[in-house]
Protein backbone atom coordinates (compact mmCIF):
# COMPACT_ATOMS: atom_id res chain seq x y z
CA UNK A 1 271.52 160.39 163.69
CA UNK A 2 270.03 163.58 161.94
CA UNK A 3 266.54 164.94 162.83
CA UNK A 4 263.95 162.30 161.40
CA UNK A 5 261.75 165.09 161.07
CA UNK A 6 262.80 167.90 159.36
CA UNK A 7 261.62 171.53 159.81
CA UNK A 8 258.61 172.31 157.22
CA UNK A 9 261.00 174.50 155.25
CA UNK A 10 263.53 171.12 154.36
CA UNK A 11 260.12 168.75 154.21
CA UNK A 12 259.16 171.12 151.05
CA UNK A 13 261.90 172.53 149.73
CA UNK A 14 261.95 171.73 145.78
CA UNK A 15 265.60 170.35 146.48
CA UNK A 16 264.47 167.36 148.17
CA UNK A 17 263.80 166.00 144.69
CA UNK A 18 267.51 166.69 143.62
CA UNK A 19 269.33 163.72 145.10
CA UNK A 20 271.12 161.62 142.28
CA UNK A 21 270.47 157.72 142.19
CA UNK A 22 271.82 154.93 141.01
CA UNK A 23 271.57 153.69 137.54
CA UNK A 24 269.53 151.01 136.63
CA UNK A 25 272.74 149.96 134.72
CA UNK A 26 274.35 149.51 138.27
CA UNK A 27 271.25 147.46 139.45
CA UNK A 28 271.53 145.18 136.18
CA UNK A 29 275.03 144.99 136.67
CA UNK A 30 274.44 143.49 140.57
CA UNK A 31 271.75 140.64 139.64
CA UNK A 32 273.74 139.45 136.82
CA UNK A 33 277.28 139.42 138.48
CA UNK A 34 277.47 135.53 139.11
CA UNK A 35 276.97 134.97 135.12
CA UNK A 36 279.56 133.47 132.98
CA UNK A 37 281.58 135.46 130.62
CA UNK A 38 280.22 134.77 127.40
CA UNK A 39 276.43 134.40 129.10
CA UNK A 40 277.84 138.61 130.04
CA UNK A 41 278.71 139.57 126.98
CA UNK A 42 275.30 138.77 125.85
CA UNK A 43 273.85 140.74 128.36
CA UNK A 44 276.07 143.74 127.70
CA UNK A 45 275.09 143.18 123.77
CA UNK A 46 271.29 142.73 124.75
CA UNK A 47 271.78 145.94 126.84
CA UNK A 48 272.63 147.83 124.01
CA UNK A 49 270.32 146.69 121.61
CA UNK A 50 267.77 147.77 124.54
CA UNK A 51 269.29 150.97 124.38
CA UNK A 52 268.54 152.07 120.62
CA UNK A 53 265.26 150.43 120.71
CA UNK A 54 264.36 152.38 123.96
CA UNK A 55 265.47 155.81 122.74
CA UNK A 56 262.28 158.42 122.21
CA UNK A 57 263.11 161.19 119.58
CA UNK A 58 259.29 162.31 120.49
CA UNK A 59 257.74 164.22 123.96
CA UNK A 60 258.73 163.22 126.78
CA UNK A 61 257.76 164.05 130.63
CA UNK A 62 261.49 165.05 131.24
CA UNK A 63 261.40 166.15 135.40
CA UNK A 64 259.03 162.88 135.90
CA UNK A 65 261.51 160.83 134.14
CA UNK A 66 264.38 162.03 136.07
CA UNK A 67 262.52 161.57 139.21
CA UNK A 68 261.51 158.20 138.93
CA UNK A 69 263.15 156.31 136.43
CA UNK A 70 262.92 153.23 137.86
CA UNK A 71 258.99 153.04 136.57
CA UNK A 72 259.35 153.91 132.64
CA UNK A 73 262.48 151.95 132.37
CA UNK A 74 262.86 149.21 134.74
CA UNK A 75 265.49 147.23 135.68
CA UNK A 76 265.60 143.50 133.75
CA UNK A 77 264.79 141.84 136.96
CA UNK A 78 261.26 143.67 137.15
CA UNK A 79 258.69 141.61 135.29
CA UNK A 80 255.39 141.75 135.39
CA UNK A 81 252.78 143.81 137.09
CA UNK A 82 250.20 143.51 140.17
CA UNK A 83 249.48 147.32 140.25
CA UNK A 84 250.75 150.62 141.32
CA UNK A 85 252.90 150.51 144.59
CA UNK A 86 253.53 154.46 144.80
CA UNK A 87 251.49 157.48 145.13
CA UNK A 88 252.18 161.21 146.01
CA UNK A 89 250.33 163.79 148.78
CA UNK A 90 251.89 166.57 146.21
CA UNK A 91 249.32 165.24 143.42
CA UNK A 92 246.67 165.52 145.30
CA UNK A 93 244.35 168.83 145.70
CA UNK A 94 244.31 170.71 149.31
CA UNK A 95 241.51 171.84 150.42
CA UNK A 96 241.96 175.03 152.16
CA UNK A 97 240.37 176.68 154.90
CA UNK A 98 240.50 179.68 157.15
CA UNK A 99 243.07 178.24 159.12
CA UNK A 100 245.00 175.44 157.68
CA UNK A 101 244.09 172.41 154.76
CA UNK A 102 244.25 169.04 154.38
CA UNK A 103 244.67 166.84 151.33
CA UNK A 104 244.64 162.63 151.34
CA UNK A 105 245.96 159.27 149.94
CA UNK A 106 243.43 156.66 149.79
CA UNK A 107 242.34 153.78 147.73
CA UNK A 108 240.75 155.98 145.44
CA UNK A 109 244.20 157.42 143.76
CA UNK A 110 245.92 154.25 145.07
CA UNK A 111 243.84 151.41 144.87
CA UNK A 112 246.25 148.42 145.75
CA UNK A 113 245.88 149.45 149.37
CA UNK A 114 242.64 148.56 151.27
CA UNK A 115 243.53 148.51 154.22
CA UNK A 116 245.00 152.06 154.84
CA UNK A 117 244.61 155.46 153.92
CA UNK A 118 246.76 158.68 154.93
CA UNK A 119 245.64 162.37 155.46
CA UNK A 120 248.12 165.01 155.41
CA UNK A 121 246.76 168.13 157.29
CA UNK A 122 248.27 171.75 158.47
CA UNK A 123 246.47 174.30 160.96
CA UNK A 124 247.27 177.44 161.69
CA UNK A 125 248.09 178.79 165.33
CA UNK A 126 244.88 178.79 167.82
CA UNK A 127 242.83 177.46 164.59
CA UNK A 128 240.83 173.94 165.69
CA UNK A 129 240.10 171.01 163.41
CA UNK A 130 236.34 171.20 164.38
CA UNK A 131 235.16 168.39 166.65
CA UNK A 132 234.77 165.30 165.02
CA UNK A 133 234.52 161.40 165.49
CA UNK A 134 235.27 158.72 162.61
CA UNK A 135 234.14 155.49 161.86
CA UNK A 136 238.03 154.26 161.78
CA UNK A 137 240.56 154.25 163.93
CA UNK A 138 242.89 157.73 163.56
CA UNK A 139 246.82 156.99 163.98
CA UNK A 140 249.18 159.72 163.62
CA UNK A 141 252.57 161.88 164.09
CA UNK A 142 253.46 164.96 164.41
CA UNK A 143 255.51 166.62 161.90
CA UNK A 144 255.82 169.97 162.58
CA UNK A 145 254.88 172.27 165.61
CA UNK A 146 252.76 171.97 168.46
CA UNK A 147 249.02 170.93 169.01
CA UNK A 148 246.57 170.35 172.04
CA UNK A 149 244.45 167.24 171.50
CA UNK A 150 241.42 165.87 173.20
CA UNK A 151 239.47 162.30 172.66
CA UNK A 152 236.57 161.22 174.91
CA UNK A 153 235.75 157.69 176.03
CA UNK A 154 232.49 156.32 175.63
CA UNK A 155 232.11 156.72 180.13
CA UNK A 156 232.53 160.63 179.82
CA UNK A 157 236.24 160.36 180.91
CA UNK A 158 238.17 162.49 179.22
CA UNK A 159 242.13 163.09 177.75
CA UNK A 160 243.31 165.98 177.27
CA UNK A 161 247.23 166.57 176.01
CA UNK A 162 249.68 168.66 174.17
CA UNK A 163 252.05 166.91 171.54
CA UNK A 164 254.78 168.37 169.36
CA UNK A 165 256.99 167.32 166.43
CA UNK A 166 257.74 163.40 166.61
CA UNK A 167 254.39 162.64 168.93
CA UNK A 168 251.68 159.94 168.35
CA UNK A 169 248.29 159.72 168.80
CA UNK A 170 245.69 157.02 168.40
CA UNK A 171 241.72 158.04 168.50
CA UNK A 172 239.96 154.98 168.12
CA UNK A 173 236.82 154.78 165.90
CA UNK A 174 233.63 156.74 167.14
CA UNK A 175 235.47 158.46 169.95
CA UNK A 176 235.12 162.15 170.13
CA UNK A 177 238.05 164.44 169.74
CA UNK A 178 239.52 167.86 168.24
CA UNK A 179 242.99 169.49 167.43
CA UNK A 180 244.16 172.59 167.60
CA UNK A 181 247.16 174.16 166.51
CA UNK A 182 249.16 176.33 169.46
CA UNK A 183 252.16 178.82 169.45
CA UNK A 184 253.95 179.86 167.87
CA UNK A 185 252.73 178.31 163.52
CA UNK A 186 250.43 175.81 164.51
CA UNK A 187 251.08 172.18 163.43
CA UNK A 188 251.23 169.82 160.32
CA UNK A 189 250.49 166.14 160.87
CA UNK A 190 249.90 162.88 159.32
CA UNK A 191 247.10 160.84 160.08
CA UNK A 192 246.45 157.45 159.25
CA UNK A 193 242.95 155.32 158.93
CA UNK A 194 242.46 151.62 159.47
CA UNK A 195 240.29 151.68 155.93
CA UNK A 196 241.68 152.16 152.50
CA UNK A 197 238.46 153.79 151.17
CA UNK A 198 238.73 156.66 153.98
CA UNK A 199 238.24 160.20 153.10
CA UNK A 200 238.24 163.11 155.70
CA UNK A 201 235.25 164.71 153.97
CA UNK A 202 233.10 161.91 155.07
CA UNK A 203 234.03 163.00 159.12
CA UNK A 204 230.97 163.36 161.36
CA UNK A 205 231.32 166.89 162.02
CA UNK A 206 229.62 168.79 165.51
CA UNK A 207 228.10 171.64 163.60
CA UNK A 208 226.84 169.13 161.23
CA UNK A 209 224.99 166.89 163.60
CA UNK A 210 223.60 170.68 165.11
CA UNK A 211 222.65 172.05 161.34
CA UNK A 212 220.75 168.73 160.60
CA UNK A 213 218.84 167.97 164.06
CA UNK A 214 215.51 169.79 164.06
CA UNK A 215 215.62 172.63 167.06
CA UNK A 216 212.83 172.06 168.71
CA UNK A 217 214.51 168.99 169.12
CA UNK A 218 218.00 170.78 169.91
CA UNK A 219 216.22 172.89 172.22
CA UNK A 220 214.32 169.94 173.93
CA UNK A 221 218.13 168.05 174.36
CA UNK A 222 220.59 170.98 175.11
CA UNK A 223 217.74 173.02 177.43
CA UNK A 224 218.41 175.85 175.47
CA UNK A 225 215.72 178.64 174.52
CA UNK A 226 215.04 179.42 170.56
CA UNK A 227 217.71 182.10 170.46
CA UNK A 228 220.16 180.37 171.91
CA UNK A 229 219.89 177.07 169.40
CA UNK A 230 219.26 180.00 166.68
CA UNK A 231 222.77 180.88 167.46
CA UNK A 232 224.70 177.98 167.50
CA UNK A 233 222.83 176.60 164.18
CA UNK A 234 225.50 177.08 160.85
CA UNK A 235 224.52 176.71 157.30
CA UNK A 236 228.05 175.24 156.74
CA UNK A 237 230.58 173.38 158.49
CA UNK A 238 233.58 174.53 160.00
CA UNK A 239 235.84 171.86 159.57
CA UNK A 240 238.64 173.67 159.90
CA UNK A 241 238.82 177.55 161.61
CA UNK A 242 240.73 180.03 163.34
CA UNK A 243 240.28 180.63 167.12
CA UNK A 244 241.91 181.98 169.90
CA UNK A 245 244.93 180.39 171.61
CA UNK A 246 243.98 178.15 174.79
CA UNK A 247 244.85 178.61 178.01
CA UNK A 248 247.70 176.03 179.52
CA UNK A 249 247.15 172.96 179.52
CA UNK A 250 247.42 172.57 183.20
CA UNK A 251 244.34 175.03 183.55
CA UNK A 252 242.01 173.48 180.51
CA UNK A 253 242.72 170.06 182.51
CA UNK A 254 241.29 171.49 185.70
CA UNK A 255 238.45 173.71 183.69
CA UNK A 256 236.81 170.52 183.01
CA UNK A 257 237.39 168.33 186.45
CA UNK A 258 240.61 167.79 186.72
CA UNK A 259 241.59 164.23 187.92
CA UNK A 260 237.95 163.44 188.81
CA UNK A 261 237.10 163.07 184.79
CA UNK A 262 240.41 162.19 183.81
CA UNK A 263 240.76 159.12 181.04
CA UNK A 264 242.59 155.91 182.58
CA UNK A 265 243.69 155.45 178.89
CA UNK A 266 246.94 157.34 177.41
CA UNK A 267 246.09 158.56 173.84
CA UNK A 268 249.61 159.82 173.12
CA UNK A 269 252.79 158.37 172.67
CA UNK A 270 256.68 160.11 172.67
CA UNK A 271 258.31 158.54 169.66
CA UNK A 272 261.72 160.04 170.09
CA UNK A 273 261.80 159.32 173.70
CA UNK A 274 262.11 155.75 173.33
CA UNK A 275 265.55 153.92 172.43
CA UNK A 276 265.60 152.87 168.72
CA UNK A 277 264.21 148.92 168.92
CA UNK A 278 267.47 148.45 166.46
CA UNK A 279 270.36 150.28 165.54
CA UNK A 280 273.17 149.61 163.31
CA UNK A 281 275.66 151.13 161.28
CA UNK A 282 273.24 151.97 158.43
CA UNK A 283 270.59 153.39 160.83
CA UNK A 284 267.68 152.78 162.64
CA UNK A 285 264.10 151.50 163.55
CA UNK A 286 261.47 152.35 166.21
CA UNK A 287 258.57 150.15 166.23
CA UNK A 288 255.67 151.18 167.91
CA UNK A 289 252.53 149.02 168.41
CA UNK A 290 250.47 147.52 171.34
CA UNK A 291 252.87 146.39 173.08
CA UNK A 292 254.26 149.93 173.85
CA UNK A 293 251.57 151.64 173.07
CA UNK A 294 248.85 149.57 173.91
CA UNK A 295 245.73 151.79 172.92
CA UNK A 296 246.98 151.25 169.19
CA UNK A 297 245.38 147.67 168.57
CA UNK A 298 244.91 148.01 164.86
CA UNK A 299 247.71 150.39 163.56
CA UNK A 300 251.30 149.17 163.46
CA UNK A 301 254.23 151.29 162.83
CA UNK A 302 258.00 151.56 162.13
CA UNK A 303 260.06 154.70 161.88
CA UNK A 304 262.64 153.46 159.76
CA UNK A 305 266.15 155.67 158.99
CA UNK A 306 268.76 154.88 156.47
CA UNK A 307 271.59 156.36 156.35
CA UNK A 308 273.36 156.87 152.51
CA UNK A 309 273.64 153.55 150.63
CA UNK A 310 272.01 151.88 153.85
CA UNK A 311 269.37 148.78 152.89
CA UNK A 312 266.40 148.26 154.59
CA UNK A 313 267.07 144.35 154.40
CA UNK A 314 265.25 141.69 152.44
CA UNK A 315 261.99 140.64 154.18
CA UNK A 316 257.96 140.46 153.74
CA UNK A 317 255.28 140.86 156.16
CA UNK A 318 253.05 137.86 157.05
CA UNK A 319 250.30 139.72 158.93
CA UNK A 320 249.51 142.85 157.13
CA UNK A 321 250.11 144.92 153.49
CA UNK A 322 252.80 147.60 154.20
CA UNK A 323 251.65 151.44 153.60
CA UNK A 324 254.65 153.88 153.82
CA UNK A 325 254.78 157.72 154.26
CA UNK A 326 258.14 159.02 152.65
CA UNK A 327 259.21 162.01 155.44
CA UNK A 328 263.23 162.73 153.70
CA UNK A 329 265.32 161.81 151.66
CA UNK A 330 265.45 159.29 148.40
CA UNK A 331 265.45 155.92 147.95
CA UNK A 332 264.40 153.21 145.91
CA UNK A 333 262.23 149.96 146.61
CA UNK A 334 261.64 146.86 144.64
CA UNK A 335 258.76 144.59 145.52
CA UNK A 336 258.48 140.65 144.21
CA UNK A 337 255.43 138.78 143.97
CA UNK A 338 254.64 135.44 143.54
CA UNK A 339 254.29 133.99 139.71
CA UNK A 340 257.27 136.28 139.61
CA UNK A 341 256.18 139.80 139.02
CA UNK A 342 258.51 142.45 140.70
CA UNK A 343 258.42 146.36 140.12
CA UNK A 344 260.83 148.99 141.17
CA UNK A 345 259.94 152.35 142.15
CA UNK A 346 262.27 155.40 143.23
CA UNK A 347 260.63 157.54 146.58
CA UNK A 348 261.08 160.85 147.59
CA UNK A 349 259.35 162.90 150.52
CA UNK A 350 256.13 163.29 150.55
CA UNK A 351 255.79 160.30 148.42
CA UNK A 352 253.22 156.93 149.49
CA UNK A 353 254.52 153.18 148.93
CA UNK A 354 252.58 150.53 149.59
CA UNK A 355 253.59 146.93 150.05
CA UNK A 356 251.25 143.88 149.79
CA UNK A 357 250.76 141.41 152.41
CA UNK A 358 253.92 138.48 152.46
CA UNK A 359 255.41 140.47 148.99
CA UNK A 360 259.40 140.41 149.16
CA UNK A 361 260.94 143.66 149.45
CA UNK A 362 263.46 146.37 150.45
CA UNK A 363 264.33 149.99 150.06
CA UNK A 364 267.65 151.45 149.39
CA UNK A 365 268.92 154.65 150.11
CA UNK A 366 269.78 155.95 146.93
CA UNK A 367 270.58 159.64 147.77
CA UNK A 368 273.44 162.01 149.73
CA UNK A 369 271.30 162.32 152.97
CA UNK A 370 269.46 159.85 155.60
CA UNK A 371 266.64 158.38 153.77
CA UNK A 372 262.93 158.55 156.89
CA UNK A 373 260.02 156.35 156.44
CA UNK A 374 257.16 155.48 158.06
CA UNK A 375 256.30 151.92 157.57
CA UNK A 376 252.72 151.50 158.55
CA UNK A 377 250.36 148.03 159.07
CA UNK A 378 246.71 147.14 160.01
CA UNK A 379 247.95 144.76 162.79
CA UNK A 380 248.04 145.19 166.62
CA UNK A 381 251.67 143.77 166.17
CA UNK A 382 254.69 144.78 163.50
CA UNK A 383 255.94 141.57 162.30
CA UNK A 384 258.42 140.99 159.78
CA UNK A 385 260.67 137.87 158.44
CA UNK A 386 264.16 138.61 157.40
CA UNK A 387 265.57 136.57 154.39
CA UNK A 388 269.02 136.50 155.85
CA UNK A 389 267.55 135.17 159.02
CA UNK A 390 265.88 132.96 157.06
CA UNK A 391 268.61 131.42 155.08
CA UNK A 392 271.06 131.16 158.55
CA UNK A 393 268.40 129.31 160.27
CA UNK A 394 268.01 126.09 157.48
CA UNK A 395 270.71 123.41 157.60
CA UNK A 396 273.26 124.73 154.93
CA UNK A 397 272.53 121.69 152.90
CA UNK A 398 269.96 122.97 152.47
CA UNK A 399 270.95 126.48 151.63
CA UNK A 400 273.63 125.30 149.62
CA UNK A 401 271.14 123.12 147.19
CA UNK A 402 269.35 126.34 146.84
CA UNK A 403 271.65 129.13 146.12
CA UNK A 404 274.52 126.81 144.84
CA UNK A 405 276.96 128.59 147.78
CA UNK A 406 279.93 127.15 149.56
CA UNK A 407 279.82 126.74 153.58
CA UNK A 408 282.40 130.03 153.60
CA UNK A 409 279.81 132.19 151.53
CA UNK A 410 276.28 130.97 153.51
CA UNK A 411 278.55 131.75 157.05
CA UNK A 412 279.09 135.53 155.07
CA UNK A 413 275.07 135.98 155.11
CA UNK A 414 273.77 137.87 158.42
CA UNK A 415 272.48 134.79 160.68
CA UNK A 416 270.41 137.81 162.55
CA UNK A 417 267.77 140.14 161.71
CA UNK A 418 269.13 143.28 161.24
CA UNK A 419 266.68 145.35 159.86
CA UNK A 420 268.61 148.20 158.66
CA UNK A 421 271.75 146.70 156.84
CA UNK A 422 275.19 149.66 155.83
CA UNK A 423 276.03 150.65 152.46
């Protein structure tokens, strides 16, 4: 398979956007192909008719229309809405510091998900995001360069490690830690929070906690003298701020105790190391929740790749909404809910989907290259149901009264899940 994880360069080069798609005159096309003749040549007539009455002489958004067509002119099986189901990092402002930036997706710009939020962030090399501790649980990956991270537990034992492009981490809620970037650029990441209203400005910062704690008090707590709490008092945060590189790992470990005051608890995880949990002709999934990583109790996740014209199959989620993170390629997604709404919506990188809880849905790859995702839960398990699984597993009686299909076309259907399905 290619490199899930491009090289920054590829993640935001303009071209990513240029990948053709298929027409929604294709799509049309598929859902009516079991119609009669004369019931098509309706359709086709309707079609046109929809064509002239669709046309805009006026202004028009032109590069937003060719990006995502899917959303201004839907296919006829859309119907319906239930809200917005995509968002984008790259329309939301970065704020910048000294030494990298960050910028989010929360329920603010995409209020249909509550349960999640994502936080895209860069810093520089030797530049730390300041010490910090959250009230929700941090998941994330590594998507370019090299970091050393560090997360305390509540007894004083603590984990210190160094992750590069691919790696996870989970810092659970109220747990101390910092990042900083190493040689030779530093590190971009994602990080995603168990709450859908999350915003990184509303961390609990160190120099905070120091600029707001009177210092006779700081004094009193640290055993410091006046100068000394005079000097480590800042009118503003850092947040986010160059430094020096560290030393090696192996010498920061023993700096602070070594084994004696090493955590019992692994805070990282090696994505790529692990054999894809399925793997067909159209691609690939790793799944990675508490049952391989078992410090991630609330955060679920799938790295999903699909090759050109590949399908992530038919299926919903009975445990959790789906929140995805778009890393290449383009593809397109339709979700159906009940009362039969449905809505269609095209993805490129950088892009946000989001899924609710037991909605139908897939994404096709729709572009020249592999199509990477991040599928993403609030669940200590990924579960899925698969609609080809599904319909294999009734009596075909029973399938047959449904879907009006002969025994030869229900035996055609996948009878397992497959999860990733070729073009």
């Amino acid at each position: 398979m290619s490199d899930p994880i491009s090289e920054k360069e590829t993640m935001e080069s303009p071209s990513r956007r240029s990948f053709i798609g298929i027409s929604s005159a294709a799509l049309a096309t598929a859902a009516f192909s079991g119609l009669t003749a004369s019931a098509q040549q309706t359709q086709d007539t309707r079609s046109a008719e929809k064509g002239i009455s669709a046309s805009d002489p006026g202004q028009e958004n032109k590069p937003l229309l060719d990006e995502n067509p899917e959303s201004n002119m839907p296919p006829p099986t859309d119907h319906g809405d239930f809200g917005p189901i995509w968002y984008s990092f790259d329309l939301v402002h970065k704020r910048v510091q000294d030494g990298g930036w960050t910028h989010e997706v929360n329920s603010i710009v995409l209020p249909t998900s509550k349960d999640l939020a994502g936080v895209n962030m860069r810093i520089t090399a030797g530049s730390f995001r300041e010490l910090h501790w959250h009230t929700a649980d941090e998941w994330a990956i590594m998507l370019y360069g090299n970091a050393r991270v560090t997360v305390m537990n509540p007894d004083g034992s603590m984990f210190i490690d160094d992750v590069g492009k691919g790696d996870l981490w989970l810092f659970p809620a109220g747990f101390p830690h910092s990042i900083q970037g190493l040689g030779p650029d530093g590190c971009e990441f994602l990080l995603v929070f168990d709450q859908g209203d999350f915003s990184e400005d509303g961390t609990f910062l160190l120099s905070e906690t120091i600029a707001h704690t009177p210092r006779n008090i700081l004094a009193k707590n640290f055993g410091l003298n006046k100068d000394s709490i005079d000097r480590i008092v800042r009118k503003e945060s850092l947040y986010i701020f160059p430094a020096d590189l560290p030393l090696s790992l192996a010498r920061d470990k023993a700096a602070i105790g070594g084994p004696r005051v090493a955590s019992p608890i692994q805070y990282t995880f090696k994505l790529f190391d692990m054999t894809p949990t399925r793997k067909t002709l159209g691609g690939e999934v790793r799944i990675v929740d508490s049952r391989n990583f078992p410090v991630s109790k609330n955060i679920a996740a799938a790295l999903v790749t699909l090759k050109p014209g590949a399908l992530r199959e038919l299926h919903w989620h009975p445990n959790a909404s789906e929140w995805q993170f778009w890393l290449a390629g383009k593809g397109r997604m339709t979700v159906v809910m009940n009362e039969g709404k449905a809505r269609t919506m095209d993805f490129n990188a950088n892009d946000v989907g989001f899924v609710p809880r037991v909605a139908t849905h897939y994404i096709e790859n729709t572009g020249k290259t592999d199509v990477v995702f991040l599928e993403m839960f609030k669940a200590d398990r990924f579960v899925d149901v698969s609609l080809n699984n599904w319909l294999r597993r009734l009596p075909p009686e029973a399938v047959r009264a449904h879907l009006n299909l002969t025994a030869e076309q229900i035996e055609k259907i996948p009878a397992d899940k497959e999860l990733v399905i070729a073009g």
